[in-house]
N, C-alpha and C. Protein backbone atom coordinates (compact mmCIF):
# COMPACT_ATOMS: atom_id res chain seq x y z
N UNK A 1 15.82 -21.08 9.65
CA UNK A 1 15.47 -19.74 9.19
C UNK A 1 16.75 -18.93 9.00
N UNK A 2 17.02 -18.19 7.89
CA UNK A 2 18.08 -17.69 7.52
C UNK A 2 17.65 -16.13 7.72
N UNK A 3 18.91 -15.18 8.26
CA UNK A 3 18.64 -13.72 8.47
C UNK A 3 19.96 -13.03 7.66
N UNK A 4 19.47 -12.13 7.00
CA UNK A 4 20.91 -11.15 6.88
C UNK A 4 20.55 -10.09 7.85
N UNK A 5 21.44 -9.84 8.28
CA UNK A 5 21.46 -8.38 9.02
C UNK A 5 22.67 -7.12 8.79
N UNK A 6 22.08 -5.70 8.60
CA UNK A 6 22.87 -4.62 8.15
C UNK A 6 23.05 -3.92 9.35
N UNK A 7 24.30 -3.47 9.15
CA UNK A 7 24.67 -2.47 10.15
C UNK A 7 25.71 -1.30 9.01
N UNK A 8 25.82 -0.15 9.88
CA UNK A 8 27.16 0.47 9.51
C UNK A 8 26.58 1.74 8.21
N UNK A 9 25.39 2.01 8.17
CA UNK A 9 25.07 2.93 7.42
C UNK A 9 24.97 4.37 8.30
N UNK A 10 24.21 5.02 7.70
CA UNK A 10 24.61 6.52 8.55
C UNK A 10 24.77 7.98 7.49
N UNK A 11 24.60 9.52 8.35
CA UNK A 11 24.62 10.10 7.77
C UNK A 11 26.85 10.79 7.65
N UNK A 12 27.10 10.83 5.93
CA UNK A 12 28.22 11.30 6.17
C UNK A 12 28.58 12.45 5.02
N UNK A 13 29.31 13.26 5.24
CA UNK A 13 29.72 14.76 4.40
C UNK A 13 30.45 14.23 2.66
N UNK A 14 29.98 14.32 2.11
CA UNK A 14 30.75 14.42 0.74
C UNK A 14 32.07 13.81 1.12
N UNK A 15 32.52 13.27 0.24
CA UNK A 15 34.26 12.98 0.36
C UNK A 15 34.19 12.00 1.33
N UNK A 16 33.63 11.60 2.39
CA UNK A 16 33.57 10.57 3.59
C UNK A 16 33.69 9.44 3.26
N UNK A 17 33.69 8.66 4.36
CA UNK A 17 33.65 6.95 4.01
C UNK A 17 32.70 6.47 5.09
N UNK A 18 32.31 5.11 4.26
CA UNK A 18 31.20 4.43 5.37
C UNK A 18 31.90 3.17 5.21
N UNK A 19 31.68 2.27 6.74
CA UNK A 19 32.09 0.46 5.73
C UNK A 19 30.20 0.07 6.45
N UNK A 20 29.51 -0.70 5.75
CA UNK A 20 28.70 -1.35 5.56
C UNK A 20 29.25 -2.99 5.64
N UNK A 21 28.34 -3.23 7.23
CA UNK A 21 28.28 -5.17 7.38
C UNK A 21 26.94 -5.39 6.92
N UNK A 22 27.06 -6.99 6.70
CA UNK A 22 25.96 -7.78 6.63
C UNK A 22 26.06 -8.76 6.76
N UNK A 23 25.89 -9.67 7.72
CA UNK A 23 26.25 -10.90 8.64
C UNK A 23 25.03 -11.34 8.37
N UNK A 24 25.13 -12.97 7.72
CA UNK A 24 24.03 -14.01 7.59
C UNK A 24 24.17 -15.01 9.01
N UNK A 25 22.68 -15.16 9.40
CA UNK A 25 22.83 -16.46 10.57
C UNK A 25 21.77 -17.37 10.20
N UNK A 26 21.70 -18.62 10.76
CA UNK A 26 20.63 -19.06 10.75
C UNK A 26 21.23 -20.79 10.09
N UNK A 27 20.32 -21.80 9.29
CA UNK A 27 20.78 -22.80 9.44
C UNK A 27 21.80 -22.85 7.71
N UNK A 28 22.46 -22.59 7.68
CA UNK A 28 23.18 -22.28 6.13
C UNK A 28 24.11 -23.08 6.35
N UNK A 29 24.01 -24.06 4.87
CA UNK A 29 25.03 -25.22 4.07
C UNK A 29 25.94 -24.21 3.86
N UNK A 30 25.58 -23.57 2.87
CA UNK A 30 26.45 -22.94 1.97
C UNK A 30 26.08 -21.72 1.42
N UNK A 31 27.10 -20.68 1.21
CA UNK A 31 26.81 -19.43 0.77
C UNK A 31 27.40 -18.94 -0.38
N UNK A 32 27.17 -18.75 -1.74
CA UNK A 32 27.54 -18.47 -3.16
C UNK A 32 27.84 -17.10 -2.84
N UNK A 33 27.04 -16.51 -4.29
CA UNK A 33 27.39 -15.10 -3.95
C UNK A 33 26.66 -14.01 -3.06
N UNK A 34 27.06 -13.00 -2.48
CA UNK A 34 26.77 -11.88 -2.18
C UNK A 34 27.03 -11.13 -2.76
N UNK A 35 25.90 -9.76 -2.09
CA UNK A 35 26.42 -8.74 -2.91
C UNK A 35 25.37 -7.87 -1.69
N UNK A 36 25.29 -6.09 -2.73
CA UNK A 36 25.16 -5.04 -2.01
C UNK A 36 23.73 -4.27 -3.51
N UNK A 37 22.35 -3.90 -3.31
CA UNK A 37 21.55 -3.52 -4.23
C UNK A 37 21.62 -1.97 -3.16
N UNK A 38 20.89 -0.78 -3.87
CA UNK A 38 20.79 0.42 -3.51
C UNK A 38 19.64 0.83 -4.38
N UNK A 39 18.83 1.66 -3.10
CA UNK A 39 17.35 2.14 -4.13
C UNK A 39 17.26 3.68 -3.21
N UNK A 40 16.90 4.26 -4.12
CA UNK A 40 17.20 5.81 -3.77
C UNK A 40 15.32 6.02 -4.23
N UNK A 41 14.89 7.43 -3.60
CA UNK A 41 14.01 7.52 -3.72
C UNK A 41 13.08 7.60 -5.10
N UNK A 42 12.34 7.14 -5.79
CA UNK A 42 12.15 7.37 -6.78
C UNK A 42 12.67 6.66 -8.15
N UNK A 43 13.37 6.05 -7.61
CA UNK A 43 14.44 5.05 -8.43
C UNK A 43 13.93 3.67 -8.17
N UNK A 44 14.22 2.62 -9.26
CA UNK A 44 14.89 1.12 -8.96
C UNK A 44 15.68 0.79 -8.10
N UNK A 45 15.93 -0.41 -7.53
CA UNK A 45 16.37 -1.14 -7.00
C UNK A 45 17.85 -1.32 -8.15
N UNK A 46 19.16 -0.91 -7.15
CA UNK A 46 20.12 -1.08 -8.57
C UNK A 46 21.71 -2.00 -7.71
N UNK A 47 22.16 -2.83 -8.91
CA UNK A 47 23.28 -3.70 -8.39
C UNK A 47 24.35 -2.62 -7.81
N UNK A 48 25.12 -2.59 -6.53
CA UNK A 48 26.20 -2.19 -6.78
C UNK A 48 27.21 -2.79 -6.24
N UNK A 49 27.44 -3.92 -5.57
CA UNK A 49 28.60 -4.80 -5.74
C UNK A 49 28.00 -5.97 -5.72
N UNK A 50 29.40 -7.22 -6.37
CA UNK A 50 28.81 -8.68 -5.99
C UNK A 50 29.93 -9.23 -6.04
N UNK A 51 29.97 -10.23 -5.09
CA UNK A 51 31.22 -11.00 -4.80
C UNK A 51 30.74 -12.53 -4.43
N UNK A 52 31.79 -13.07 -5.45
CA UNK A 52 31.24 -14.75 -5.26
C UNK A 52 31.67 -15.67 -4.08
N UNK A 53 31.69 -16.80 -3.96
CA UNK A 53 32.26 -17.68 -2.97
C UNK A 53 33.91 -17.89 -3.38
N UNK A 54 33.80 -17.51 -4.42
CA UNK A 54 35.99 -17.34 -5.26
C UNK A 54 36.19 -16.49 -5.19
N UNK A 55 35.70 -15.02 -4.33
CA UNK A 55 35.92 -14.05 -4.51
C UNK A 55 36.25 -13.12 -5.47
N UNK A 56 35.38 -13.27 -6.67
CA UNK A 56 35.24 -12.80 -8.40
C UNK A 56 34.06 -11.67 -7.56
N UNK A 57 34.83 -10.36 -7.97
CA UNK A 57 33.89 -9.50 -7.69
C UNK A 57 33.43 -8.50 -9.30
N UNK A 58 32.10 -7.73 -8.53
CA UNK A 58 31.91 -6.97 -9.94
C UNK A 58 30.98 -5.88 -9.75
N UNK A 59 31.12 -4.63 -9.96
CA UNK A 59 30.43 -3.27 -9.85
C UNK A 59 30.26 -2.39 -10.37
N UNK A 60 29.13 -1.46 -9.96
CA UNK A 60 28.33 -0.74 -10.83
C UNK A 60 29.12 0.27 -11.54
N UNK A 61 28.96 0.71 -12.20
CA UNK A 61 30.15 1.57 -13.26
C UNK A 61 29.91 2.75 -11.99
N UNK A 62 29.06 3.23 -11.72
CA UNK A 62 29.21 4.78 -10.80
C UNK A 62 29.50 4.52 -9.47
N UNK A 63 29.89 3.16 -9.32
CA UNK A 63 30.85 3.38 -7.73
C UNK A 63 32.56 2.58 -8.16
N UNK A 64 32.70 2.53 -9.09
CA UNK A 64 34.05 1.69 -9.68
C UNK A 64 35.17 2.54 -9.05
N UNK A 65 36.23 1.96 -8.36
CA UNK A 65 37.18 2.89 -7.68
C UNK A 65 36.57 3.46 -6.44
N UNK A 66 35.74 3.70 -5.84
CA UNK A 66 35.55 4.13 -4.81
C UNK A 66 34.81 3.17 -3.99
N UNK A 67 33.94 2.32 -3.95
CA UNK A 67 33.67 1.07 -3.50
C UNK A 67 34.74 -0.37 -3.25
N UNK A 68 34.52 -1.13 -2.16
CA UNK A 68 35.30 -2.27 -2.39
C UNK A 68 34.27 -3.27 -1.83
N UNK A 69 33.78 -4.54 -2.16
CA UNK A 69 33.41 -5.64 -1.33
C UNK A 69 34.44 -6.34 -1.29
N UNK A 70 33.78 -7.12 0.12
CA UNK A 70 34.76 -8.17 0.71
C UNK A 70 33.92 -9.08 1.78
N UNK A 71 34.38 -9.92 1.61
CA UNK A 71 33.67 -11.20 2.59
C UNK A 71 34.74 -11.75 3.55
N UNK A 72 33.74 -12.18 4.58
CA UNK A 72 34.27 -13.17 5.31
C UNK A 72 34.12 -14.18 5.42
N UNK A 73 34.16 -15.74 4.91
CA UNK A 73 33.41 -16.59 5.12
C UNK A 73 33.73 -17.42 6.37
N UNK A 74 34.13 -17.55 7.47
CA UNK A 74 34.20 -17.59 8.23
C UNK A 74 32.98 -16.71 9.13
N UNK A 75 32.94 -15.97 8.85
CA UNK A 75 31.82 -15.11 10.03
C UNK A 75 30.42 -14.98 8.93
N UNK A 76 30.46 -15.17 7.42
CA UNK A 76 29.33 -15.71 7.00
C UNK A 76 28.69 -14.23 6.57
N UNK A 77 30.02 -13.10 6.20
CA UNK A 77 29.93 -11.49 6.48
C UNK A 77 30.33 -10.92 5.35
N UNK A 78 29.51 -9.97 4.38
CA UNK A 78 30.34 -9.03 3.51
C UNK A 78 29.85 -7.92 3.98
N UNK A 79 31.04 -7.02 3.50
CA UNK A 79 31.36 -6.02 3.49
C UNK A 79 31.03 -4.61 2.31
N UNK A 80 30.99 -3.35 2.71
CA UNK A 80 31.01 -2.64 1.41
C UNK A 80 31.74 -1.39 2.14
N UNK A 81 32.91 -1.36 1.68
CA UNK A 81 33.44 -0.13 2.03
C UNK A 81 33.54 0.77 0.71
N UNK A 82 33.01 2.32 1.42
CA UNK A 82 32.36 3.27 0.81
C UNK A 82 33.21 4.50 0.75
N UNK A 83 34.24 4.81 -0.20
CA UNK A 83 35.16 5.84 0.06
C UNK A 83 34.33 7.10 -0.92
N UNK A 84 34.93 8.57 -0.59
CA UNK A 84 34.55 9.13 -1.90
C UNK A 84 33.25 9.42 -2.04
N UNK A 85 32.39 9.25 -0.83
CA UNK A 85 31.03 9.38 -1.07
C UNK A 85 30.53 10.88 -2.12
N UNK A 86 29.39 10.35 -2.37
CA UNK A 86 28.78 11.72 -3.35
C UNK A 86 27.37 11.89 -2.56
N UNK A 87 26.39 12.65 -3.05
CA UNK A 87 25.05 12.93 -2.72
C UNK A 87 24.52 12.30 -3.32
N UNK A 88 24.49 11.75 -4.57
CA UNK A 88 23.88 10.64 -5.62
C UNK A 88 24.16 9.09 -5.11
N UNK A 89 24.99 8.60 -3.94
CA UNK A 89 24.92 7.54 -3.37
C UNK A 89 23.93 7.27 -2.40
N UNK A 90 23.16 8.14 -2.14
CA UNK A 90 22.10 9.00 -0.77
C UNK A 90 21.24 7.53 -1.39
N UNK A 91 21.35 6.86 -0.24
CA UNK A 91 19.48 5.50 -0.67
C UNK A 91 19.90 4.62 0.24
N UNK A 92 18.95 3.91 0.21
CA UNK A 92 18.78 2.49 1.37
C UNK A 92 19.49 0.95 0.24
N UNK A 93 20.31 1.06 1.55
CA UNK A 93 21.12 0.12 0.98
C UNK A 93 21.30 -1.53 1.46
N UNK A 94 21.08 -2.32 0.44
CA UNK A 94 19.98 -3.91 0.58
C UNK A 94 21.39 -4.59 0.58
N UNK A 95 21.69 -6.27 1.70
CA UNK A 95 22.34 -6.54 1.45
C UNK A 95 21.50 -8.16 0.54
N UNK A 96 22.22 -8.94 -0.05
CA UNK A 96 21.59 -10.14 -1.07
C UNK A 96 22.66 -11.36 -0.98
N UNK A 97 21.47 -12.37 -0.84
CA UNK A 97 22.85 -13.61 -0.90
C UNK A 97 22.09 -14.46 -1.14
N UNK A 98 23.23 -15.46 -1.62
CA UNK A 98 22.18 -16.60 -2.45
C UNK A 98 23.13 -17.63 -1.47
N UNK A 99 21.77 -18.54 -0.88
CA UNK A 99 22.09 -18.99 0.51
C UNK A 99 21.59 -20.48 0.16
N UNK A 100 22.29 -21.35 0.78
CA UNK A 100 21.61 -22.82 0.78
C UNK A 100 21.88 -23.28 2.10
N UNK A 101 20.07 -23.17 2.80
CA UNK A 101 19.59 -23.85 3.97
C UNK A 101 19.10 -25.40 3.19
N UNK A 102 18.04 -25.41 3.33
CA UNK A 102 17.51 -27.06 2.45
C UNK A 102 17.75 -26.99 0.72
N UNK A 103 17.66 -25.64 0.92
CA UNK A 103 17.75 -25.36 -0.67
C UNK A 103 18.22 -24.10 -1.21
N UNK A 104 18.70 -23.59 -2.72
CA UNK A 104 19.13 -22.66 -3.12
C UNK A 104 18.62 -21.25 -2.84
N UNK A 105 18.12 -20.26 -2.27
CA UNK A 105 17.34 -19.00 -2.57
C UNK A 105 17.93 -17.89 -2.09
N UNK A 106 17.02 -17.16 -2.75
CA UNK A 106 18.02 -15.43 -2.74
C UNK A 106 17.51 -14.74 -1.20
N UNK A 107 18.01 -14.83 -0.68
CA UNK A 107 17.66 -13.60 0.99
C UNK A 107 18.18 -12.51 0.80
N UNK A 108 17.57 -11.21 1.22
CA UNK A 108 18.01 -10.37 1.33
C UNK A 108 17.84 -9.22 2.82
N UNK A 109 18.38 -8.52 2.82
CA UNK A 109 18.32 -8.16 4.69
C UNK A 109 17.46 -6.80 4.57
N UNK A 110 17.20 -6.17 5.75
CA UNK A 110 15.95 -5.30 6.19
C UNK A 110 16.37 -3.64 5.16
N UNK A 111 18.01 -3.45 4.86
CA UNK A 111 17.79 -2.43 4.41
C UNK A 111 18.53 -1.77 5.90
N UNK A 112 19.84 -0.42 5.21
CA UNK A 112 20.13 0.50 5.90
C UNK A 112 20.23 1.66 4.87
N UNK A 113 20.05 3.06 5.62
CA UNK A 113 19.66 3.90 5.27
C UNK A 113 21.17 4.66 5.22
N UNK A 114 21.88 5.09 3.94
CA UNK A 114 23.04 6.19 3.80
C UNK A 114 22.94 7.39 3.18
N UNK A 115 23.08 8.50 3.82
CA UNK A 115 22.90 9.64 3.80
C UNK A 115 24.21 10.61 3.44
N UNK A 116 24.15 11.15 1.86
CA UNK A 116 25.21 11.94 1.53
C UNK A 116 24.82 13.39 1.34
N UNK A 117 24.58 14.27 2.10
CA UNK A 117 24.04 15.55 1.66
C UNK A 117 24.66 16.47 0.94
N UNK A 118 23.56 16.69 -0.05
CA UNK A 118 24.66 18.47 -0.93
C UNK A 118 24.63 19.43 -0.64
């Protein structure tokens, strides 16, 4: 059984920074890409980083420069550090990985909640 788990979200002031984990456990061959989705109220579900097993990353035009992913593969962990925050980043934020236990599939973790107030 494969888990992602989020930590590291929270409420922070305009201009702030957050770093966002998400640590996979469970019985995993191998781990491709990750990445980071965000759904704000009222909205879609929307990409905003992805980073492969070559570390080829790629992001949403409205966090470009102020976002970074990063992995660990060793601890089986990415990252999303969050500089520059705005109030329009305000949503629950999904981590995604495309994981091979017996086989290829997409997991994704419970969801943390980031809070930018105006």
């Amino acid at each position: 059984q494969v888990q992602l788990v989020e930590s590291g979200g929270g409420l922070v002031q305009p201009g702030g920074s957050l770093r966002l984990s998400c640590a996979a456990s469970g019985s995993i061959v191998s781990i491709h890409r990750m990445g980071w989705y965000r759904q704000a109220p009222g909205k879609q579900r929307e990409l905003v980083a992805q980073i492969t097993s070559g570390d080829v990353t790629n992001y949403a035009d409205a966090v470009k420069g102020r976002f970074t992913i990063s992995r660990d593969n060793a601890k089986n962990t990415v990252y999303l550090q969050m500089n520059s925050l705005k109030p329009e980043d305000t949503a629950v934020y999904y981590c995604n990985a495309r994981i091979r236990d017996t086989m290829w599939r997409a997991y994704w973790g419970q969801g943390t909640q980031v809070t930018v107030p105006s």
